[in-house]
C-alpha atoms as a PDB file:
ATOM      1  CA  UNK A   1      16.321 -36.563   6.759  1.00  0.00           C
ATOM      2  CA  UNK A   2      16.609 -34.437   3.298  1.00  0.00           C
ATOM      3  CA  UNK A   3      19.398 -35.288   1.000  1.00  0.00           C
ATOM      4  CA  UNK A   4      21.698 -32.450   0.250  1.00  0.00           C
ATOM      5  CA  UNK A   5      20.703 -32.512  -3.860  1.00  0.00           C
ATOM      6  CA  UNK A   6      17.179 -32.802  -2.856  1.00  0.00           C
ATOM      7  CA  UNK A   7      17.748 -29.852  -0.758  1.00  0.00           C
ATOM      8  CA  UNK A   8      19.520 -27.678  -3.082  1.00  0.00           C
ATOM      9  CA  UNK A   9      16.536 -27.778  -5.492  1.00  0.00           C
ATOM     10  CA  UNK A  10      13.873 -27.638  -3.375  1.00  0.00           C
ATOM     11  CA  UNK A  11      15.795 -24.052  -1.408  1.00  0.00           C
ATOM     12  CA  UNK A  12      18.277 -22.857  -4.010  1.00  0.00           C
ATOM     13  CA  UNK A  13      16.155 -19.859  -5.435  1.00  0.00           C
ATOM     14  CA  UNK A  14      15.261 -18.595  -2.055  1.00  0.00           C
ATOM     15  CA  UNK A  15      19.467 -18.651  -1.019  1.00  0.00           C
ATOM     16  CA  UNK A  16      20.153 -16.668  -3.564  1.00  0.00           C
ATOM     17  CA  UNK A  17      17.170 -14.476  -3.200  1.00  0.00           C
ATOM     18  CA  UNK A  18      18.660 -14.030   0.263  1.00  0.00           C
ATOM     19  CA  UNK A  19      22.288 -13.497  -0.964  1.00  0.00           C
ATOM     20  CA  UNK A  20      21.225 -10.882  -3.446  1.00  0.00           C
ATOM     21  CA  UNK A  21      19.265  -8.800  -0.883  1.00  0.00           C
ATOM     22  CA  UNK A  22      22.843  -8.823   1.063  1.00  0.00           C
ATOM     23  CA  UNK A  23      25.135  -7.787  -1.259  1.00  0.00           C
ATOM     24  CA  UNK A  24      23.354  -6.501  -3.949  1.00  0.00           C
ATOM     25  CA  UNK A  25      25.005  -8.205  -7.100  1.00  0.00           C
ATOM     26  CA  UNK A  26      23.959 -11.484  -8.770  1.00  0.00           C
ATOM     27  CA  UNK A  27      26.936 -13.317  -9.535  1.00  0.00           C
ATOM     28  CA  UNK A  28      27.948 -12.317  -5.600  1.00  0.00           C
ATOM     29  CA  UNK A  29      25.098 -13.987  -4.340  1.00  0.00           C
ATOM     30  CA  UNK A  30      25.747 -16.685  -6.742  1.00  0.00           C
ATOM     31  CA  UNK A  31      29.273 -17.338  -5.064  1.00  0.00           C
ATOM     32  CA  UNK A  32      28.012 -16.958  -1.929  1.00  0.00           C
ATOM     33  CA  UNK A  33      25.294 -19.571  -2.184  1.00  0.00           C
ATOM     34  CA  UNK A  34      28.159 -21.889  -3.469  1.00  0.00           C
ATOM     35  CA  UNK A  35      30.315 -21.314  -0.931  1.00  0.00           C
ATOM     36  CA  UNK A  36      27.870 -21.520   1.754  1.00  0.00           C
ATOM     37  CA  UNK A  37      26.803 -25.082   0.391  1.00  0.00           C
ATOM     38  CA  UNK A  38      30.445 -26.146  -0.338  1.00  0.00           C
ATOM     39  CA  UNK A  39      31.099 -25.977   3.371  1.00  0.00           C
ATOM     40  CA  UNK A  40      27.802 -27.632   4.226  1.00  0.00           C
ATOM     41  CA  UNK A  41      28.193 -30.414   2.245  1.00  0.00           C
ATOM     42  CA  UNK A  42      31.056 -32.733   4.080  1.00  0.00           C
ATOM     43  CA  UNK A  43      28.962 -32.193   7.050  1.00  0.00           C
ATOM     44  CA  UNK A  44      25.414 -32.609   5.519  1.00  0.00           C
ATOM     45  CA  UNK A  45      24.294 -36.229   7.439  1.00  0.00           C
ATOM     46  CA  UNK A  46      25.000 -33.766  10.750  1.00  0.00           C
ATOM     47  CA  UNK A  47      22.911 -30.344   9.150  1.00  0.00           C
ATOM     48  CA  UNK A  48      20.233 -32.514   8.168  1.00  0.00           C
ATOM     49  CA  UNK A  49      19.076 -34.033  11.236  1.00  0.00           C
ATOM     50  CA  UNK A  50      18.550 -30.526  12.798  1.00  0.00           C
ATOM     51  CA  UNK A  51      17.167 -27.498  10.917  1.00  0.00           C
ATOM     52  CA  UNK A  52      19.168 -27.759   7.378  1.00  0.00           C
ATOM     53  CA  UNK A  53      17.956 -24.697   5.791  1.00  0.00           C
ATOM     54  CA  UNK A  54      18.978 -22.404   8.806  1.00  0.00           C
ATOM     55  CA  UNK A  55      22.588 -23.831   9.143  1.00  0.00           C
ATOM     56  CA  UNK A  56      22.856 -22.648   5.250  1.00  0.00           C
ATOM     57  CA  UNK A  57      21.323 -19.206   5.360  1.00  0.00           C
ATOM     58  CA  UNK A  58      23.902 -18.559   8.300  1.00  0.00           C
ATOM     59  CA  UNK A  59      26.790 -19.984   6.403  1.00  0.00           C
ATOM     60  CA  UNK A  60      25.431 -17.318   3.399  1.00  0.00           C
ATOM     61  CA  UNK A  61      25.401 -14.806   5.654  1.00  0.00           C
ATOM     62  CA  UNK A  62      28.763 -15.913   7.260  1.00  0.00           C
ATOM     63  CA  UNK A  63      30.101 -15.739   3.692  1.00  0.00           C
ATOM     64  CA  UNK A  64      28.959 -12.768   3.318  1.00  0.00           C
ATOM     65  CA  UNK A  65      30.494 -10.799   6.505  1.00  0.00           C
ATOM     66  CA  UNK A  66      33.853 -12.403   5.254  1.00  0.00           C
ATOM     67  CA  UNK A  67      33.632 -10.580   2.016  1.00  0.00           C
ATOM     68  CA  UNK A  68      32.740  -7.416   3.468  1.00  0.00           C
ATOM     69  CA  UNK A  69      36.161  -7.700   5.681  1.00  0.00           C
ATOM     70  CA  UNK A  70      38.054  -8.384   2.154  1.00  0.00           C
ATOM     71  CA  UNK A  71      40.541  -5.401   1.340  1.00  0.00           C
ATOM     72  CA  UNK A  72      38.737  -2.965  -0.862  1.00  0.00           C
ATOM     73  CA  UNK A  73      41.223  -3.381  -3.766  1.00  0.00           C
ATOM     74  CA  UNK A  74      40.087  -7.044  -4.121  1.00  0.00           C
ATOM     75  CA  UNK A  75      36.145  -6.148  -4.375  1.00  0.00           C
ATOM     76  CA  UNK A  76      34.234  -3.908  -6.413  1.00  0.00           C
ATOM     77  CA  UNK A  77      32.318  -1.170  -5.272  1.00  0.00           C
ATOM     78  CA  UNK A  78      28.719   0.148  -5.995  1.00  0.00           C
ATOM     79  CA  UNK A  79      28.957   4.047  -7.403  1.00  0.00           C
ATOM     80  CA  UNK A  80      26.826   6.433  -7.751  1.00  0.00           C
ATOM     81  CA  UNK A  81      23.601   6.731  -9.271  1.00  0.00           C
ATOM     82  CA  UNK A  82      22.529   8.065 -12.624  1.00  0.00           C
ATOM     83  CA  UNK A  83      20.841  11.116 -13.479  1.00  0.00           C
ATOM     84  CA  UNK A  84      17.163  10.830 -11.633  1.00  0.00           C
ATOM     85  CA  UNK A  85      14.494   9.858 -14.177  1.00  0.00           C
ATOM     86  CA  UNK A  86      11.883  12.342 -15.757  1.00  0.00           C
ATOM     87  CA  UNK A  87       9.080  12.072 -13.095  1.00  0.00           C
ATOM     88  CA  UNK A  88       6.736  11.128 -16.112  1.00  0.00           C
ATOM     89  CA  UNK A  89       9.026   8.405 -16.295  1.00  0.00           C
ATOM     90  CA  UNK A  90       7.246   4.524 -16.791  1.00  0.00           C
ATOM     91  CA  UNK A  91      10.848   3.025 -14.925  1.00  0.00           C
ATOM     92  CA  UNK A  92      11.003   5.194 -12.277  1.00  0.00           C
ATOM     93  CA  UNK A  93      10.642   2.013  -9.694  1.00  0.00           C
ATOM     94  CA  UNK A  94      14.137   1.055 -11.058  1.00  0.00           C
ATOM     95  CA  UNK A  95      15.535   4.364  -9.712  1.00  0.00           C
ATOM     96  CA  UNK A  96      13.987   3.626  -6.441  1.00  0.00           C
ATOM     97  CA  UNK A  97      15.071  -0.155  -6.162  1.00  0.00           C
ATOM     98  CA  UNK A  98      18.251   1.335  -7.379  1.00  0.00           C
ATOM     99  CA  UNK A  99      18.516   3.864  -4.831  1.00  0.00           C
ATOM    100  CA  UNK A 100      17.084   1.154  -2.164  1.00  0.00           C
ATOM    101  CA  UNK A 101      20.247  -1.225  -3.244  1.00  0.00           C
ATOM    102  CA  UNK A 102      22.778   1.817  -2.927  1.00  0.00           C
ATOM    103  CA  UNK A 103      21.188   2.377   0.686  1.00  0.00           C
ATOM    104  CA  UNK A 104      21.062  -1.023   1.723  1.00  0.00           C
ATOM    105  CA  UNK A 105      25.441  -0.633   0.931  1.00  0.00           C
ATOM    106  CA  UNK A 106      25.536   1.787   3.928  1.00  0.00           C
ATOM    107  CA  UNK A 107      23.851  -0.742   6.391  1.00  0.00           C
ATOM    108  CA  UNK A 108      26.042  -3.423   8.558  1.00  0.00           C
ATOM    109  CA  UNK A 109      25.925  -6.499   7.196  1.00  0.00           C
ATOM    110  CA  UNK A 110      23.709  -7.789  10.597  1.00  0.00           C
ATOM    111  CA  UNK A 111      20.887  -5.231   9.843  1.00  0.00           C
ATOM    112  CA  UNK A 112      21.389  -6.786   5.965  1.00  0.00           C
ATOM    113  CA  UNK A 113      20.697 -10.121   7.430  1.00  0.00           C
ATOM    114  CA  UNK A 114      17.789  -9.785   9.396  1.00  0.00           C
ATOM    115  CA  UNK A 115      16.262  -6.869   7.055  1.00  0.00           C
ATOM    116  CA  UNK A 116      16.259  -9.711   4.562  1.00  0.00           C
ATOM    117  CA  UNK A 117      15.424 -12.728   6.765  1.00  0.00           C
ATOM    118  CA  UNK A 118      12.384 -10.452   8.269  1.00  0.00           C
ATOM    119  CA  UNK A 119      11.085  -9.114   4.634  1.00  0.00           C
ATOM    120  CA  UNK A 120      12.299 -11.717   2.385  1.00  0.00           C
ATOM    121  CA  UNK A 121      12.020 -15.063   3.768  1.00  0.00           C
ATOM    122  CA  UNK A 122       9.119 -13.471   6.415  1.00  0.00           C
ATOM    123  CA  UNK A 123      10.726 -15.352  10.165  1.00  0.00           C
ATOM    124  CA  UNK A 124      10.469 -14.457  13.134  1.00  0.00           C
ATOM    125  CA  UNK A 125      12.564 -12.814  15.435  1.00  0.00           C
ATOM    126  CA  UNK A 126      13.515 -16.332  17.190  1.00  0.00           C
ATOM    127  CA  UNK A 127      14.630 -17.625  14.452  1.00  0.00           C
ATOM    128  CA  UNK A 128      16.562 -14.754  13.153  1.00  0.00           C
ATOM    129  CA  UNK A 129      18.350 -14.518  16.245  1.00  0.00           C
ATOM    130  CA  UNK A 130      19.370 -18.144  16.374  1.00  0.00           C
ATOM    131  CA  UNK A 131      20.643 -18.079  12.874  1.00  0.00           C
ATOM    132  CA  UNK A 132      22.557 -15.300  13.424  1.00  0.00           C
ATOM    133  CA  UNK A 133      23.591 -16.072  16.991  1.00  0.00           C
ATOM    134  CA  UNK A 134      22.533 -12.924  18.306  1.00  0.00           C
ATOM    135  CA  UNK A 135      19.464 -11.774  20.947  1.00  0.00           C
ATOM    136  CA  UNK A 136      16.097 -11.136  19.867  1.00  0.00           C
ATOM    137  CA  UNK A 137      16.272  -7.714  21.222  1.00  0.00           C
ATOM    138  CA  UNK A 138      19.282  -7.520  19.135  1.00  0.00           C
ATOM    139  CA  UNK A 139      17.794  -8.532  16.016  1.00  0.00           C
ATOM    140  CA  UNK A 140      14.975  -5.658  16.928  1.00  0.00           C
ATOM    141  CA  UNK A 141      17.380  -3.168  16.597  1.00  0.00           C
ATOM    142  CA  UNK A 142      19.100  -4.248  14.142  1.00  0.00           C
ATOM    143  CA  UNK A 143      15.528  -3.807  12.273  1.00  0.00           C
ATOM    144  CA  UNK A 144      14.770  -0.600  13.828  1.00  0.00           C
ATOM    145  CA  UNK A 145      17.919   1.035  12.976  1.00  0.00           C
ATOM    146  CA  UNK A 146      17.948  -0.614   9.191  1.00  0.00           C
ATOM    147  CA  UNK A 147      14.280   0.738   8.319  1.00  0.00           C
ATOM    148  CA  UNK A 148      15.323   4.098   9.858  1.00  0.00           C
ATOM    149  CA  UNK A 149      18.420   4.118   7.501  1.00  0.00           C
ATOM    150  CA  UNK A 150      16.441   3.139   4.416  1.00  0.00           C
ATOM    151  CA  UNK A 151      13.422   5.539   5.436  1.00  0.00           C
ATOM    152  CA  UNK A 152      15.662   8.088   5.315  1.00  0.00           C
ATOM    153  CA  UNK A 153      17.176   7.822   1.892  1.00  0.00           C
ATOM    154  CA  UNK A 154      14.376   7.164   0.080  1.00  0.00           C
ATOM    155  CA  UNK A 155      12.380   9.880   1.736  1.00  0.00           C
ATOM    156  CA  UNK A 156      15.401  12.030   0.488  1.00  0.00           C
ATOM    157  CA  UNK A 157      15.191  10.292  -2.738  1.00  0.00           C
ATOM    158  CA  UNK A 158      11.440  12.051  -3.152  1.00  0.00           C
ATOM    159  CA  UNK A 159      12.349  15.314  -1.801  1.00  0.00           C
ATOM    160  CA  UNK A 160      15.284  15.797  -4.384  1.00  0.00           C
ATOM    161  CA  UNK A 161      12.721  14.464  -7.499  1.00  0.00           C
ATOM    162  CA  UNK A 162      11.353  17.532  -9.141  1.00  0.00           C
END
């Protein structure tokens, strides 16, 4: 059995790796780590027995989905890009991570998840569907269709470079 500070350390970076690749923005993923671990806590002795570190990443993505649902006047919202770089450009993988984190905006927040619990923390489709509650064929579309989504915008993202 792990304690919950020992856990925190050991998993902390790789929550809010997770968090990020959902939303996007640091200091959201910060919050959402935090309040993902706030609501673990009173019930850690419980979470600990099982499988710890899945209960969390489903209360981060839980937090998540509720944030999404907030009104629009109480969140901010990603805008547009700038200008594309000069294609002699050294940054230009900034305008394509850029572009990637607009895209990944347009995508439900279940294709977020398992885009980032398949790519990110590399587990398999069982255990992406139990953390999310949903059916392993489920989380293969959810895949499917995210990749497709992505695909598509960066692949317009080249055409429109000069």
């Amino acid at each position: 059995m792990i304690g919950f500070e020992e856990f925190v350390r050991a998993r902390h970076s790789s929550l809010l790796r997770y968090a990020y690749v959902l939303c996007g923005d640091p200091h959201l993923a910060q919050d959402l780590v935090q309040q993902a671990l706030a609501r673990c806590y009173p019930r850690w002795s419980q979470l600990s027995a099982g499988r710890p570190e899945a209960y969390v990443r489903r209360a981060v993505t839980t937090a998540f989905i509720d944030e999404t649902r907030r009104p629009s006047w109480r969140r901010e919202i990603r805008t547009e890009l700038p200008e594309r770089a000069d294609q002699r450009d050294r940054f230009r993988s900034v305008d394509t991570r850029d572009a990637l984190l607009v895209a990944m905006d347009d995508l439900s927040p279940a294709q977020k998840a398992v885009l980032a619990m398949s790519y990110l923390e590399d587990l398999p489709d069982d255990e992406i569907a139990e953390a999310l509650g949903l059916q392993r064929a489920t989380v293969r579309s959810h895949r499917a269709r995210g990749l497709t989504a992505l695909r598509d915008v960066l692949t317009a993202q080249e055409v429109e470079t000069p």
